[in-house]
Protein backbone atom coordinates (compact mmCIF):
# COMPACT_ATOMS: atom_id res chain seq x y z
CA UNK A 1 -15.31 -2.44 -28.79
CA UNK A 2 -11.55 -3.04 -29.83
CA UNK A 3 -8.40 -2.70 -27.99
CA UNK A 4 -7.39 -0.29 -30.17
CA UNK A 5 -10.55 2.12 -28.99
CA UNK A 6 -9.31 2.15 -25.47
CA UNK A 7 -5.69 3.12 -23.77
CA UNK A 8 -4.41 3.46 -20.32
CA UNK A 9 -3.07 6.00 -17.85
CA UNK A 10 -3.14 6.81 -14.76
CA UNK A 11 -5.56 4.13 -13.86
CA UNK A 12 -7.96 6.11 -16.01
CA UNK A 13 -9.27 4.99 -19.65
CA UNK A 14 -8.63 7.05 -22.67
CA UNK A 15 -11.20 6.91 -25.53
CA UNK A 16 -10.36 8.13 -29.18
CA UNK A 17 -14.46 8.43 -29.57
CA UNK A 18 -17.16 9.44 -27.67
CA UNK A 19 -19.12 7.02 -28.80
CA UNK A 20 -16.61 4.54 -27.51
CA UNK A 21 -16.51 6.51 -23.87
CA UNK A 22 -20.45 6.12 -24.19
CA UNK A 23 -20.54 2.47 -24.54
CA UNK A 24 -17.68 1.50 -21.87
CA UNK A 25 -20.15 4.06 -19.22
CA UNK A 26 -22.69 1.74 -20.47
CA UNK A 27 -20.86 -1.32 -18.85
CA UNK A 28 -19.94 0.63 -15.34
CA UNK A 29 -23.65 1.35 -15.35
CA UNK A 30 -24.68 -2.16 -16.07
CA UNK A 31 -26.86 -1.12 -18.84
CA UNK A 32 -27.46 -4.00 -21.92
CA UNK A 33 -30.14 -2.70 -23.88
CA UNK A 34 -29.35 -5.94 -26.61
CA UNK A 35 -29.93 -9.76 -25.72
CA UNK A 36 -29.29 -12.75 -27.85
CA UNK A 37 -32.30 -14.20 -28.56
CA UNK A 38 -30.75 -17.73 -29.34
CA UNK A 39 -28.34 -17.93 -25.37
CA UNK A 40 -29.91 -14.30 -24.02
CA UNK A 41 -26.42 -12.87 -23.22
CA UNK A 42 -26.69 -9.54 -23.04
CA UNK A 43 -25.19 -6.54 -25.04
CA UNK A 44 -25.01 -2.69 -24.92
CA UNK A 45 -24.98 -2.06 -28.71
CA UNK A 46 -27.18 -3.96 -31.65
CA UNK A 47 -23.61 -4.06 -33.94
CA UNK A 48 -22.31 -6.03 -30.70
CA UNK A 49 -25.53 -8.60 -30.84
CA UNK A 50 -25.05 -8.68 -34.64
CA UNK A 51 -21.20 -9.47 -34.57
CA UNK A 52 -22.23 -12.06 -31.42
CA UNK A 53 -24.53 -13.65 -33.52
CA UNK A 54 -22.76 -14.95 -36.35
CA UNK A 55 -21.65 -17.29 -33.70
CA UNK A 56 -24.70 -19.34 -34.23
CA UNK A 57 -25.40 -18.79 -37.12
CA UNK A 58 -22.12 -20.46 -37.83
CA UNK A 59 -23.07 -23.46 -35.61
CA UNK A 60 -26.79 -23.63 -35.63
CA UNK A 61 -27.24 -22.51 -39.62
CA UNK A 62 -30.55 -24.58 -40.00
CA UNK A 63 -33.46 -23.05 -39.33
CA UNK A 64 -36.87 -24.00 -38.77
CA UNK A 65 -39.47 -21.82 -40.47
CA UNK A 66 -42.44 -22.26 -38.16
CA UNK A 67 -40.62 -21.59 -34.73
CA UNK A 68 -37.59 -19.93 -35.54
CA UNK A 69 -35.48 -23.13 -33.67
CA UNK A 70 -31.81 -23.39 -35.19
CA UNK A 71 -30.14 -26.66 -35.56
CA UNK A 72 -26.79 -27.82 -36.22
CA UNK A 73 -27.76 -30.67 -39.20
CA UNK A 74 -30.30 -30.33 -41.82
CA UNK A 75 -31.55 -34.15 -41.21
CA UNK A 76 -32.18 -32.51 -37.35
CA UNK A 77 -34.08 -29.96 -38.98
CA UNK A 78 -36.17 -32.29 -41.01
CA UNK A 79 -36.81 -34.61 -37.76
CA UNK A 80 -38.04 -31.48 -35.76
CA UNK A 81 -40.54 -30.35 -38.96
CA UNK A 82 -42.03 -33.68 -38.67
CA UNK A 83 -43.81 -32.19 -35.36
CA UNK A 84 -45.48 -29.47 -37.23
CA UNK A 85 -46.20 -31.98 -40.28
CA UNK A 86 -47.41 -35.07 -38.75
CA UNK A 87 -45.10 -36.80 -41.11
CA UNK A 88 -43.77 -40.56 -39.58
CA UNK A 89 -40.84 -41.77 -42.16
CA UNK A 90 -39.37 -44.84 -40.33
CA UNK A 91 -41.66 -47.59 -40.14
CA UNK A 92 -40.83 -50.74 -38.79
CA UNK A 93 -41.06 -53.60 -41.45
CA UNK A 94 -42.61 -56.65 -38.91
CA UNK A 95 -45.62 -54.21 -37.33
CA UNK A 96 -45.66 -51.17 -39.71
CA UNK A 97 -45.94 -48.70 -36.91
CA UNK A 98 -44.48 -45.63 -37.89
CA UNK A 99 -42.31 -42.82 -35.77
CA UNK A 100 -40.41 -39.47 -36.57
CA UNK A 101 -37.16 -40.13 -35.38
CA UNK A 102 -34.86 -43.29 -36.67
CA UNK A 103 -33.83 -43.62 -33.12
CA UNK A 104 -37.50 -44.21 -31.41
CA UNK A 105 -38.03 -47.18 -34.45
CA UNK A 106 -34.84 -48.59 -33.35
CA UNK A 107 -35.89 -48.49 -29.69
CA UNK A 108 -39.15 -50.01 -30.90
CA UNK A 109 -37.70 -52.95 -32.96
CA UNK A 110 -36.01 -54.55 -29.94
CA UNK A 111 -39.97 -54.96 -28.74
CA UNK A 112 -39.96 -58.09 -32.06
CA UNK A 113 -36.71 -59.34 -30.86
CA UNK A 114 -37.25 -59.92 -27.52
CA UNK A 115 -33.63 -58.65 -26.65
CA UNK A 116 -33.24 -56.99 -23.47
CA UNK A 117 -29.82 -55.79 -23.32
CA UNK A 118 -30.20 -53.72 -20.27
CA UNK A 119 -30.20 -55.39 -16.76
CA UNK A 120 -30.34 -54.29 -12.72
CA UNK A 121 -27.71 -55.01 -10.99
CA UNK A 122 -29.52 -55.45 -7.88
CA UNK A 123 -32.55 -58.26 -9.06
CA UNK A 124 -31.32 -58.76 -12.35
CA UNK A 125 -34.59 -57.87 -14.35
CA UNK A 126 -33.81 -56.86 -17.96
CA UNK A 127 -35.16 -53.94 -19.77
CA UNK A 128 -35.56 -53.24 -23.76
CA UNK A 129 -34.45 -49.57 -22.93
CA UNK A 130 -31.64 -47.73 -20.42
CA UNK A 131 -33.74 -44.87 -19.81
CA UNK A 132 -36.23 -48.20 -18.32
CA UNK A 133 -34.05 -49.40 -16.18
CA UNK A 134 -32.77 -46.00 -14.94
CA UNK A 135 -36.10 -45.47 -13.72
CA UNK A 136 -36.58 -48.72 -12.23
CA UNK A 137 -33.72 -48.65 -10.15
CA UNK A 138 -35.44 -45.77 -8.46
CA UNK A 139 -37.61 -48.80 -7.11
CA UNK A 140 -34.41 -49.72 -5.32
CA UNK A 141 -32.77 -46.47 -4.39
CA UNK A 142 -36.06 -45.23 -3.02
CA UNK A 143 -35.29 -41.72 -5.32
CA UNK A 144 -38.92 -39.75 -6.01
CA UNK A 145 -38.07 -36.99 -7.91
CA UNK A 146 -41.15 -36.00 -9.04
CA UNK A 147 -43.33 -34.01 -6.48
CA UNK A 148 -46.61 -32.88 -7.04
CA UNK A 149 -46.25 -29.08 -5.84
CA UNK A 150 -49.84 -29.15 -3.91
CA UNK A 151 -49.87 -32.15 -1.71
CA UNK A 152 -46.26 -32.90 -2.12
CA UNK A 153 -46.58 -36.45 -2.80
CA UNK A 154 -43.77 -37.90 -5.23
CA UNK A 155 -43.07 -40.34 -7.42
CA UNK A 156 -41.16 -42.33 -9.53
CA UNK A 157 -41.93 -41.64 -13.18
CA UNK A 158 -43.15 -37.86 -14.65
CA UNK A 159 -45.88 -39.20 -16.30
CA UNK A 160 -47.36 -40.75 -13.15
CA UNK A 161 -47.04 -37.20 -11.32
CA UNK A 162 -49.30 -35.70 -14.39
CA UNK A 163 -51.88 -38.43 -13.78
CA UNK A 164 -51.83 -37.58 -10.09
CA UNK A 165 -52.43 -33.83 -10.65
CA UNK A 166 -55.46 -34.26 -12.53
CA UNK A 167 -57.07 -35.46 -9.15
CA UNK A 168 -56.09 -32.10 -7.68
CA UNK A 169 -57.47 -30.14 -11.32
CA UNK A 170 -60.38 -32.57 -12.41
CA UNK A 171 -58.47 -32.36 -15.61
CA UNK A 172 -59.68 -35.35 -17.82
CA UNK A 173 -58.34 -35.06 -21.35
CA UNK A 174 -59.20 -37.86 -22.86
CA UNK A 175 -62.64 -37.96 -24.60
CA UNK A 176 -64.48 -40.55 -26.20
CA UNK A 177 -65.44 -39.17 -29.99
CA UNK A 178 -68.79 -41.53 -29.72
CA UNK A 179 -70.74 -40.73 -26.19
CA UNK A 180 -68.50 -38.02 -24.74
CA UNK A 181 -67.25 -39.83 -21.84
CA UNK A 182 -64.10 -38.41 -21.04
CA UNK A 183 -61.15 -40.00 -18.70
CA UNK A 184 -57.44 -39.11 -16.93
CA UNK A 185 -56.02 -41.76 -19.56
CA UNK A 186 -55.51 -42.63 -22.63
CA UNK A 187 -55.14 -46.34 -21.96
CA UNK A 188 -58.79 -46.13 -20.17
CA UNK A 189 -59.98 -44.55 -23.29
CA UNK A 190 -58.80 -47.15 -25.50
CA UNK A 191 -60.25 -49.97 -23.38
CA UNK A 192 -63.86 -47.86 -23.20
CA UNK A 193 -63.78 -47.24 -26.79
CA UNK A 194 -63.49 -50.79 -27.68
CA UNK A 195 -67.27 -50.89 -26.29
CA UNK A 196 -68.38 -49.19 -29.41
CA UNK A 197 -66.23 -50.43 -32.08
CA UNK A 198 -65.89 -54.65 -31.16
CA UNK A 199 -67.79 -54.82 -28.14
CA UNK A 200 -66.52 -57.35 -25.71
CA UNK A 201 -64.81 -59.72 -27.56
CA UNK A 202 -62.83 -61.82 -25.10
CA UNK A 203 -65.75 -64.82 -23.33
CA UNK A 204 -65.38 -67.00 -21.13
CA UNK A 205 -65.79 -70.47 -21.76
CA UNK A 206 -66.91 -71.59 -18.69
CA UNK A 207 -69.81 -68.46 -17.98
CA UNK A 208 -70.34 -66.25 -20.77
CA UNK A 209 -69.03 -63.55 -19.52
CA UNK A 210 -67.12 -61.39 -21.93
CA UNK A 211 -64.75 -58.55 -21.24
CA UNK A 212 -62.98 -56.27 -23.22
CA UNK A 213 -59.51 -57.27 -22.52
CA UNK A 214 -57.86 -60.64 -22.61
CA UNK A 215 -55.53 -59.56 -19.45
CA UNK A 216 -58.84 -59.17 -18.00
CA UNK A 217 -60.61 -62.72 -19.45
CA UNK A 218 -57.18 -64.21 -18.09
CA UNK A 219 -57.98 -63.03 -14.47
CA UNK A 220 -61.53 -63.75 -14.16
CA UNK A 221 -60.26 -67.43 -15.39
CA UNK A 222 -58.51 -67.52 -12.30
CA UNK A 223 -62.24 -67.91 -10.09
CA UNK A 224 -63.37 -70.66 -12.12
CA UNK A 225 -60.15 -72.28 -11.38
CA UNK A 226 -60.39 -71.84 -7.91
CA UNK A 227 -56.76 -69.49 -8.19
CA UNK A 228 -55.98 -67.61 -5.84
CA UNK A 229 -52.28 -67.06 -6.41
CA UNK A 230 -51.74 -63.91 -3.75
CA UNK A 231 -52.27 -64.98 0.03
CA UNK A 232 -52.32 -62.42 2.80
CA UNK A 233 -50.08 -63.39 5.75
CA UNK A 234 -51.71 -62.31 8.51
CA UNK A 235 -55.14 -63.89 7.64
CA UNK A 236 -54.74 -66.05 4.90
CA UNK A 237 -57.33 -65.09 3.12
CA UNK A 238 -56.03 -65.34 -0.80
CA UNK A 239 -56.35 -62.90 -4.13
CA UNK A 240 -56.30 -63.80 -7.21
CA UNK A 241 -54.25 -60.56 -8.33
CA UNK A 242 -51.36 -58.82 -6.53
CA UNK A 243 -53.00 -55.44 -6.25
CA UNK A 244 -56.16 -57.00 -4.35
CA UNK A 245 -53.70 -58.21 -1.58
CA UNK A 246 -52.44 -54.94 -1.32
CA UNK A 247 -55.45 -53.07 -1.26
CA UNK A 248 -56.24 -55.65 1.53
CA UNK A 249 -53.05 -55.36 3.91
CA UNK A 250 -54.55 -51.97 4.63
CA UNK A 251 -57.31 -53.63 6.61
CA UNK A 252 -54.28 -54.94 8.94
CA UNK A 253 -52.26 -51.81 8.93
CA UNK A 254 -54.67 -49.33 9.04
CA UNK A 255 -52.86 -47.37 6.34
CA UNK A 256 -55.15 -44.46 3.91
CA UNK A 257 -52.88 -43.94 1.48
CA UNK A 258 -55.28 -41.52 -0.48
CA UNK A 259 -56.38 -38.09 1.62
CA UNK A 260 -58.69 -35.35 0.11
CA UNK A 261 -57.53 -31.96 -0.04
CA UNK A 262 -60.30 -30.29 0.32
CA UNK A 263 -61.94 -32.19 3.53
CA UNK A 264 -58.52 -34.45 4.22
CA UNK A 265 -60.88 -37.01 4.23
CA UNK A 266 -58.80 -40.14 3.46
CA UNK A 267 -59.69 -43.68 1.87
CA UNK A 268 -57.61 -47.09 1.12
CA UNK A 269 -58.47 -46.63 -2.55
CA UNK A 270 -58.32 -44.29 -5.37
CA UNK A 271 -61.67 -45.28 -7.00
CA UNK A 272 -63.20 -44.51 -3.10
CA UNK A 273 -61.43 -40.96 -3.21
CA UNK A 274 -62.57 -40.25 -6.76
CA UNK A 275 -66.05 -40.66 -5.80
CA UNK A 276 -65.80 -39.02 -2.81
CA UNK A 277 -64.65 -35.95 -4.76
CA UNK A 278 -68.16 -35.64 -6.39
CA UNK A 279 -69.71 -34.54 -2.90
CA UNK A 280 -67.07 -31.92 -3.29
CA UNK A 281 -67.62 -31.13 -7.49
CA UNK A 282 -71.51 -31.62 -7.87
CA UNK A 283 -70.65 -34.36 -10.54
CA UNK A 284 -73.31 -37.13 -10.92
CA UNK A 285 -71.39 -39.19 -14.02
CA UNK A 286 -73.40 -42.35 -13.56
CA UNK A 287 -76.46 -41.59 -15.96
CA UNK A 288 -79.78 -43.64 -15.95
CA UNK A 289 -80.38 -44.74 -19.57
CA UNK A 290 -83.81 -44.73 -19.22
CA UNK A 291 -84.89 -41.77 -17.31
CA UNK A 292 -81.50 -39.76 -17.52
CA UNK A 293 -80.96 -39.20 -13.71
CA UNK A 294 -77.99 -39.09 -12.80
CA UNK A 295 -75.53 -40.47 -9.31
CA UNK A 296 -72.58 -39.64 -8.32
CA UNK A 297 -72.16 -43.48 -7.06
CA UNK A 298 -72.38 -46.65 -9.62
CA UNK A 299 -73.96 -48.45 -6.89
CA UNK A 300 -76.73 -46.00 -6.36
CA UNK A 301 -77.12 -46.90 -10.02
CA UNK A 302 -77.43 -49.82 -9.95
CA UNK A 303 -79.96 -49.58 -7.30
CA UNK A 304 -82.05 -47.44 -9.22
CA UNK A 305 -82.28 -49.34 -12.13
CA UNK A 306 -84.42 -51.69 -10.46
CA UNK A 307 -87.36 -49.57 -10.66
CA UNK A 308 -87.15 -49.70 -14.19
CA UNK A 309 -87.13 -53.19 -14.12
CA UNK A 310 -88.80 -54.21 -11.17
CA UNK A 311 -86.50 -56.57 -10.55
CA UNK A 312 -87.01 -57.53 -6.66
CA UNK A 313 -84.10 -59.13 -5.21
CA UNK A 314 -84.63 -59.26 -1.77
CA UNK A 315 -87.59 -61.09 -0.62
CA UNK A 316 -88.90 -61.68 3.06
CA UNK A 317 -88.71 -65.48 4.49
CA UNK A 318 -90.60 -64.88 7.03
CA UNK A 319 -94.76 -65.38 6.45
């Protein structure tokens, strides 16, 4: 609607066209029967939308022809087709892993040079990425801006919050393409998959006993070397990993960090809540290979295994 459509007098509006009087009762009735589908502003006529719309298509003229997204760039374009594609065109030359955007391999490269540009200000730890160290200085600040929206417990880091909610949904996404197992991570996956494809290939030299990580091999060296790094200081008794003290201080403080929903039942560890949940769910995971029956506890397992083998353990000293 021009200027030219509209003049004033007498604090009243003069239209040449009825049409024009039509649209400007449109506005005093609040009536926009047009939106932008690119910024959703709203307009009464589709000639209005049109002539509103040549706004992006002057800035965004790139179109994608799956979704309908505009961009800016035609090499933005291309990036954002790679998620429909699968395509990965910048591969780093040391590893040869391969990413969609030039910015993640760049990002990825400082992983072979071991530069850390980024550093806290308060303990001085250095970080390959800012986006890193933004989120560790939440460590410091105490900030949890992530709250999961049925317990309301928060946390640091988004993908730590989506973890956490698949205790509250039973959600376990990741699946095992061999024996079906399925788990909450990916990273648990990998490790369990590693059971069909190499075994355990990490042994230890002093017992035999292999494991499927080295992290893993590297802790369990710590027994045989009589290393117990992590000392509790209320009763000295001493851990060989940092997580094990923690999980232990809760015997001093009292503290159950982990609470059922459904009962508010609560426990000192996860892995005690998660199997408390299968009184809740009916789910037995823990399979007997030999007769199939099933537990909701690997120690009831384990237990039951020994009527397969007949192995007696406990014996009677007394005659």
């Amino acid at each position: 609607m021009s200027e030219g459509d509209v003049a004033k007098g007498d604090n009243m509006s003069l239209f040449s066209h009825q049409s024009t009087l039509r649209k400007w009762q449109d506005i005093h009735a609040g009536e926009y029967s047009c939106s932008c589908e690119v910024c959703g502003d709203a307009f009464i006529s589709q000639d209005d939308r049109k002539e509103h719309q040549q706004i992006h298509a002057e800035l965004w003229p790139c179109t994608c022809e799956v979704c309908n997204k505009s961009f800016s760039q035609q090499t933005i374009l291309q990036t954002h087709r790679c998620l429909y594609t699968g395509e990965r065109p910048y591969t780093c030359d040391v590893c040869n892993k391969s990413f969609n955007e030039k910015s993640n391999l760049k990002k990825h490269q400082v992983v072979h040079t071991g530069e850390h540009p980024y550093t806290c200000e308060v303990c001085s730890k250095s970080f390959t990425q800012q986006s890193t160290l933004k989120t560790h200085q939440r460590i410091h600040t105490g900030e949890r801006p992530y709250t999961c929206d049925i317990c309301n417990k928060s946390f640091i880091v988004r993908g730590t919050l989506k973890r956490h909610q698949r205790l509250h949904t039973g959600e376990r996404p990741y699946t095992c393409d061999v024996c079906n197992k399925s788990f909450t991570r990916h990273s648990n996956l990998k490790t369990h998959q590693r059971r069909h494809s190499i075994g355990r290939p990490y042994t230890c030299d002093v017992c035999n006993k292999s494991f499927t990580e080295l992290v893993t091999l590297k802790m369990h060296h710590c027994t045989h070397a009589e290393q117990f790094p992590y000392t509790c200081g209320v009763c000295n008794k001493s851990f060989t990993r940092r997580s094990h003290l923690k999980t232990h201080h809760r015997v001093h403080t009292g503290e159950h960090p982990y609470t059922c929903e459904v009962c508010r039942k609560s426990f000192t560890r996860l892995s005690y809540l998660k199997t408390h949940y299968h009184l809740h769910t009916g789910r037995s995971p823990y399979m007997c290979d030999v007769c199939n029956k099933s537990f909701s506890q690997r120690c009831n397992l384990k237990k039951h295994r020994r009527i397969h083998t007949e192995v007696c353990s406990y014996s009677c000293n007394v005659k």
